[in-house]
Protein backbone atom coordinates (compact mmCIF):
# COMPACT_ATOMS: atom_id res chain seq x y z
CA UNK A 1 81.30 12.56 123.44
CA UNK A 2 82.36 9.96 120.93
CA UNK A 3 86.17 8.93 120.32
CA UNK A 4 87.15 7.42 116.52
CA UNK A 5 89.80 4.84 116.69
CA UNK A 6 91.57 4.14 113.40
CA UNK A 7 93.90 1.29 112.83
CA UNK A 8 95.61 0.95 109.01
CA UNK A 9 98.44 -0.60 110.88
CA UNK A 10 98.56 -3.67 107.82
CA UNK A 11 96.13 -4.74 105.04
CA UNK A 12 93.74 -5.43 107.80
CA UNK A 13 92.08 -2.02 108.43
CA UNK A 14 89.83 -1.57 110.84
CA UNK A 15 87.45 1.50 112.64
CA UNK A 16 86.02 2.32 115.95
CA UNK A 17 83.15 4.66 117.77
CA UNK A 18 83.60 4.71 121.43
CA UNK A 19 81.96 6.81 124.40
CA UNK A 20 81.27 6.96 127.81
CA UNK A 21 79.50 3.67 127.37
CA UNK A 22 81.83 1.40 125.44
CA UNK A 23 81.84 0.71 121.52
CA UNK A 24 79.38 2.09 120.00
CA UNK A 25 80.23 1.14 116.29
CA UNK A 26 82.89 -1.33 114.71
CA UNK A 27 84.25 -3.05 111.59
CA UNK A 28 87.31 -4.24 110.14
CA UNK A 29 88.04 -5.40 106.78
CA UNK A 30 90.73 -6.45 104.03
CA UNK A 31 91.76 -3.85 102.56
CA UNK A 32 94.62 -4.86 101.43
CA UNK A 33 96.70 -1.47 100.04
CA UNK A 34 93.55 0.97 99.45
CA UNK A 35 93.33 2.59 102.74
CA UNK A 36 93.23 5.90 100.94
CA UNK A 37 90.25 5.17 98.96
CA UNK A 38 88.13 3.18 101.57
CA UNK A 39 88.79 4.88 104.82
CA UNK A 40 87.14 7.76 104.65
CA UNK A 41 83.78 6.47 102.88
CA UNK A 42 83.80 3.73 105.51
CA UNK A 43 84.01 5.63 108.56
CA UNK A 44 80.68 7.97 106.77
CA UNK A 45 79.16 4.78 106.64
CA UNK A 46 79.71 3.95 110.22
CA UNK A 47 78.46 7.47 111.11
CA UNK A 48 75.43 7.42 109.72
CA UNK A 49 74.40 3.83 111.39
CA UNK A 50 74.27 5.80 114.32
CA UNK A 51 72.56 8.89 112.76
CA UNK A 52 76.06 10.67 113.95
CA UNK A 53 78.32 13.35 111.58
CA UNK A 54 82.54 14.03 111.56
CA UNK A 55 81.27 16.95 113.35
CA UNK A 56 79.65 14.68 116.35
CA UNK A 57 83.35 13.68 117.25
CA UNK A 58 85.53 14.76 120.15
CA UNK A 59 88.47 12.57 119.97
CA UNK A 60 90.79 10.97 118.05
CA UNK A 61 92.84 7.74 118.28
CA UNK A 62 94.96 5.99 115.75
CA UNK A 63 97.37 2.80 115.26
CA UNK A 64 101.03 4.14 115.44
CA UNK A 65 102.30 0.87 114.33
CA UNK A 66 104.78 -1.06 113.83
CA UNK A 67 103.31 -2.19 110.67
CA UNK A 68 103.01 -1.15 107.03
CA UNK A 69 105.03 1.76 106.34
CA UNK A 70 102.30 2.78 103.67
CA UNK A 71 99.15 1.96 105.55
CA UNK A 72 100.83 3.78 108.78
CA UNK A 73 101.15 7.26 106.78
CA UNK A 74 97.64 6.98 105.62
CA UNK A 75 96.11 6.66 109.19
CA UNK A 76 98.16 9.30 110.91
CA UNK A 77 97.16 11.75 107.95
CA UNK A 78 93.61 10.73 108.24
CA UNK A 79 93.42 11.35 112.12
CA UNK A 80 95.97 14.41 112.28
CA UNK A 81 93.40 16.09 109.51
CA UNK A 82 90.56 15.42 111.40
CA UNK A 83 92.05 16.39 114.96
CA UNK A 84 93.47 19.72 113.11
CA UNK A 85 89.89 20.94 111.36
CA UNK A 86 88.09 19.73 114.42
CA UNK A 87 90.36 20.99 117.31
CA UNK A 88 90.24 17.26 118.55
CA UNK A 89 92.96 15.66 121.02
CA UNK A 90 94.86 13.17 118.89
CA UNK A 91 95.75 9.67 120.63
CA UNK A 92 98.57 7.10 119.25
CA UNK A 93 98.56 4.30 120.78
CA UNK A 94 101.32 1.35 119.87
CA UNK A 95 99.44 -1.16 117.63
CA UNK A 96 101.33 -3.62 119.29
CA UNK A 97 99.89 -2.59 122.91
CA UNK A 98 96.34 -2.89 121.57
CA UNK A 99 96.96 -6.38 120.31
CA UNK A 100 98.36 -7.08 124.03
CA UNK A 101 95.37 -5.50 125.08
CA UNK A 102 93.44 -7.56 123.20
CA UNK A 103 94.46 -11.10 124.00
CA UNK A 104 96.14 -10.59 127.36
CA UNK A 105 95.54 -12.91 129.84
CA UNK A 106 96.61 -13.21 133.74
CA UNK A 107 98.25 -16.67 133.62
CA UNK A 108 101.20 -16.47 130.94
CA UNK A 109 103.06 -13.83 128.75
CA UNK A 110 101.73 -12.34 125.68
CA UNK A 111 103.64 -11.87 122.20
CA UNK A 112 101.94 -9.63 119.31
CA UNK A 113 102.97 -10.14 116.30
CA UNK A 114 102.72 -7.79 113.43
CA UNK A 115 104.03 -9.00 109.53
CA UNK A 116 106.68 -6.63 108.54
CA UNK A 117 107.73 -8.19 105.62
CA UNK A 118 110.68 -10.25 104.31
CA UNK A 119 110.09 -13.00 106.76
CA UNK A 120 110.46 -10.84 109.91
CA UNK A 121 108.25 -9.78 112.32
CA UNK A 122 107.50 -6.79 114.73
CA UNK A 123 106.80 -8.27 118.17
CA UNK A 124 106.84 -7.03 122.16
CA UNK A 125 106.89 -9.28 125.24
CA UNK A 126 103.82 -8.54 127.66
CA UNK A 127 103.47 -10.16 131.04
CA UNK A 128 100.17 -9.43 133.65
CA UNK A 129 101.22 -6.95 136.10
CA UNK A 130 97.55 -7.05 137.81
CA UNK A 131 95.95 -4.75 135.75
CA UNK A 132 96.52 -6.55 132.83
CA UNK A 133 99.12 -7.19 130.21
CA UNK A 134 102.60 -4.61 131.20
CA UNK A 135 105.26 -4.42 128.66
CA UNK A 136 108.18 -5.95 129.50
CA UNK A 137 110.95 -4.83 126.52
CA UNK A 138 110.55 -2.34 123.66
CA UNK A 139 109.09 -3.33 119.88
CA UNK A 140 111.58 -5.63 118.54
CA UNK A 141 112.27 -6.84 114.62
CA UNK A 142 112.94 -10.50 114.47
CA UNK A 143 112.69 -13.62 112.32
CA UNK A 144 110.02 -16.19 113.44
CA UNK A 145 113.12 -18.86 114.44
CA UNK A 146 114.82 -16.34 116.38
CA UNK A 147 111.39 -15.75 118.52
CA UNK A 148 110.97 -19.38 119.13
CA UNK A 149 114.00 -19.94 120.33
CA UNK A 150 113.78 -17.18 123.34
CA UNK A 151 110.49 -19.14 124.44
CA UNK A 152 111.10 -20.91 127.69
CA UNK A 153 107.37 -21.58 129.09
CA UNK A 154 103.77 -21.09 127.65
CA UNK A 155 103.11 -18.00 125.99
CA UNK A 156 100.06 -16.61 124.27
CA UNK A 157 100.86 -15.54 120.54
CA UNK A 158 97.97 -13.16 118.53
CA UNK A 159 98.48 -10.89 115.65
CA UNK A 160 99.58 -11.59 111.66
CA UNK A 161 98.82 -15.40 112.57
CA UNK A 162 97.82 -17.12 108.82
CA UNK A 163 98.31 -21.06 108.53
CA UNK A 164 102.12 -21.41 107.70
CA UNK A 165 103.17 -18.87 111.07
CA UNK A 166 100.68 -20.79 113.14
CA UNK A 167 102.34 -24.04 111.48
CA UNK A 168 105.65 -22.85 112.64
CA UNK A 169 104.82 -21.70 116.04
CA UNK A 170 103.29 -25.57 116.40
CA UNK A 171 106.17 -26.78 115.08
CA UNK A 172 108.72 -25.13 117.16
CA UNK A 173 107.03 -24.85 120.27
CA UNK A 174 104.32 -27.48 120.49
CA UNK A 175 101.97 -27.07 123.91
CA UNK A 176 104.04 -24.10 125.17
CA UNK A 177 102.09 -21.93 121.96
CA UNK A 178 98.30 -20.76 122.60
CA UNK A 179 96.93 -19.76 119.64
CA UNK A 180 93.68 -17.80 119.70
CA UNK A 181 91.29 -19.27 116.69
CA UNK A 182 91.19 -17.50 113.61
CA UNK A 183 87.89 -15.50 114.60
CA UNK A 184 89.15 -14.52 118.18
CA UNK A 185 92.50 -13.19 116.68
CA UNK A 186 90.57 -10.59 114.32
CA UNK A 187 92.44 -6.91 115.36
CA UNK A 188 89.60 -5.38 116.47
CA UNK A 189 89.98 -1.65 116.31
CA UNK A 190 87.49 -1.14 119.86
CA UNK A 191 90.37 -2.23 122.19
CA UNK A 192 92.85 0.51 120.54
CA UNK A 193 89.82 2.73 121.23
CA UNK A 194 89.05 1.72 124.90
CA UNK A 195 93.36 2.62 125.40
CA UNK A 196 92.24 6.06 124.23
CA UNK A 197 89.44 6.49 125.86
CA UNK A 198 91.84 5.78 128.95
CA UNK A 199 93.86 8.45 128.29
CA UNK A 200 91.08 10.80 127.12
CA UNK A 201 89.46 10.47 130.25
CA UNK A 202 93.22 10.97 132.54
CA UNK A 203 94.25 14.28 130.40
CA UNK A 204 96.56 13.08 128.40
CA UNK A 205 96.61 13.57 124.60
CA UNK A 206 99.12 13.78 121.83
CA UNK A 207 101.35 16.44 120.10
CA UNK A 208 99.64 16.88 116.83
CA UNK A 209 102.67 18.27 115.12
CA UNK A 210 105.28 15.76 116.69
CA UNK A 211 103.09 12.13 116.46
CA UNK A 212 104.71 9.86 114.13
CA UNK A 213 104.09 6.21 113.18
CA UNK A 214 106.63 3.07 114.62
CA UNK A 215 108.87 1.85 112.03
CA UNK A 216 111.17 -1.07 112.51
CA UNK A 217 112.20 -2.20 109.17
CA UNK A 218 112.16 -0.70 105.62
CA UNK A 219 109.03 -0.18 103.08
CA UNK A 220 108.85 -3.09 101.16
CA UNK A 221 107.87 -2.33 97.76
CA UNK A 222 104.60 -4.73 96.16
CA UNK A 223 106.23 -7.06 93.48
């Protein structure tokens, strides 16, 4: 049984084959605003390194965002299609939570951040609840100041993290922001995929016709 994770949650797109025995196949690139084109030739591509077909898949999990309102539509079409033709469950899972996921650790709180454009940010506060990161608040639009200021102790930051926000968060914050290195921060679309599989394996799928992506702020149109 093999469960595709797809993630078009920003310019950063990434792909997943998972089963019974952890990730079986990965990758994530830049693909900046040509999800449609890429995606599907990609995830062929990572088929056939393991000698697998679209018609070897069970499952389906995909990015609901927050993140680009473009990149968001193209995901959810590409895994509602699939889970449709295929009679597949269909997973979304908060890209947010799979960042959490991703980076959580036991001794401080844990703030994704995903670019949404015009300076702000879509972010979540995560704290360990002893089975690993536990959402504290709901996904939240705010300006990178506005974030800062709320920080009170040390706090783990991962996500849209290029040199001027990691400048920023040094800036305002000093010790009190972690900072995973640039490599370490990569989204990688395996830990959206192990959430699904978690749910795959307690019963507990989407509505196909109901799933839709997490906006917080409006499309902002390429200049």
């Amino acid at each position: 049984m093999i469960l595709l994770a797809i993630d078009t949650s920003t310019t950063l797109t990434g792909l997943a084959l998972y089963d019974a025995t952890g990730p079986r196949a990965e990758c994530a690139w830049a693909s900046g605003r040509n999800h449609t084109a890429q995606l599907l030739p990609q995830l062929d591509l990572l088929l056939r390194h393991l000698g697998a077909e679209r018609g070897d898949l069970h499952a389906v999990a995909v990015a609901l965002g927050p993140g680009s309102w473009s990149g968001l539509r193209v995901g959810l079409s590409v895994a509602k299609g699939l889970a449709l033709a295929a009679g597949m469950p269909i997973f979304g899972i908060s890209t947010l939570d799979a960042l959490a996921y991703q980076h959580g650790l036991p001794d401080m709180p844990v703030f994704p951040l995903i670019r949404l454009g015009r300076e702000r940010f879509a972010v979540a506060e995560f704290r360990p609840d002893g089975l690993g990161p536990g959402r504290c608040g709901p996904d939240r639009n705010v300006g990178l100041a506005e974030l800062c200021a709320e920080i009170v102790g040390p706090a783990r930051f991962c996500g849209d993290l290029d040199a001027e926000v990691r400048a920023q968060l040094h800036d305002s914050l000093g010790a009190l922001a972690h900072l995973p290195p640039p490599a370490a921060n990569l989204r990688r679309p395996s830990f959206l995929a192990e959430l699904a599989w978690q749910r795959l394996a307690a019963g507990t799928p989407d509505d196909l016709t109901t799933l839709e992506p997490i906006y917080l702020g409006e499309a902002v149109k390429p200049k």
